[in-house]
C-alpha atoms as a PDB file:
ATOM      1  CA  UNK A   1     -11.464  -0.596   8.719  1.00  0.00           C
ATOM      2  CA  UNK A   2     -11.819   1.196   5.229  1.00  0.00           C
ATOM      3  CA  UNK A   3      -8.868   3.435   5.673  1.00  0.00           C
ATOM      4  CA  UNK A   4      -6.884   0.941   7.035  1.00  0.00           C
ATOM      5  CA  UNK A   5      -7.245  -1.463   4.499  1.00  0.00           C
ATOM      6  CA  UNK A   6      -6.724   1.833   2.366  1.00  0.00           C
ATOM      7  CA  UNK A   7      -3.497   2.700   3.534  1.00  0.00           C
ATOM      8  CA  UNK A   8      -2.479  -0.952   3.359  1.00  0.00           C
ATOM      9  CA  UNK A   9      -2.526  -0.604  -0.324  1.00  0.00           C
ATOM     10  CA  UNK A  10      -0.946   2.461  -0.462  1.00  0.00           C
ATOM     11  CA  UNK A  11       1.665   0.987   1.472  1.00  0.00           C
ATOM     12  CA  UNK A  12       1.700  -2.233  -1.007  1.00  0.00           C
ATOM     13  CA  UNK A  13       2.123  -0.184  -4.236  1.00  0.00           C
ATOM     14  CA  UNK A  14       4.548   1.782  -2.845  1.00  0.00           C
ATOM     15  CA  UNK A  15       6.549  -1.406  -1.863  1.00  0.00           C
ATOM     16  CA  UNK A  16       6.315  -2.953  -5.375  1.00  0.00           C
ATOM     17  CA  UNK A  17       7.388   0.142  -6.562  1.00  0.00           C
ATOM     18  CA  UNK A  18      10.222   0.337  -4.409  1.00  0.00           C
ATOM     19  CA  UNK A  19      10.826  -3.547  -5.512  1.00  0.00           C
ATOM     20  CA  UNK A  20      11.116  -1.874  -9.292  1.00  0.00           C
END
């Protein structure tokens, strides 16, 4: 569950930083 929750906020800042 760790890693997936990781790799959900990898995937997060690399949306927002794609928003940018």
């Amino acid at each position: 569950m760790q890693l997936y929750n990781k790799n959900l906020i990898i995937q997060s800042l690399i949306a927002n930083k794609n928003c940018l």
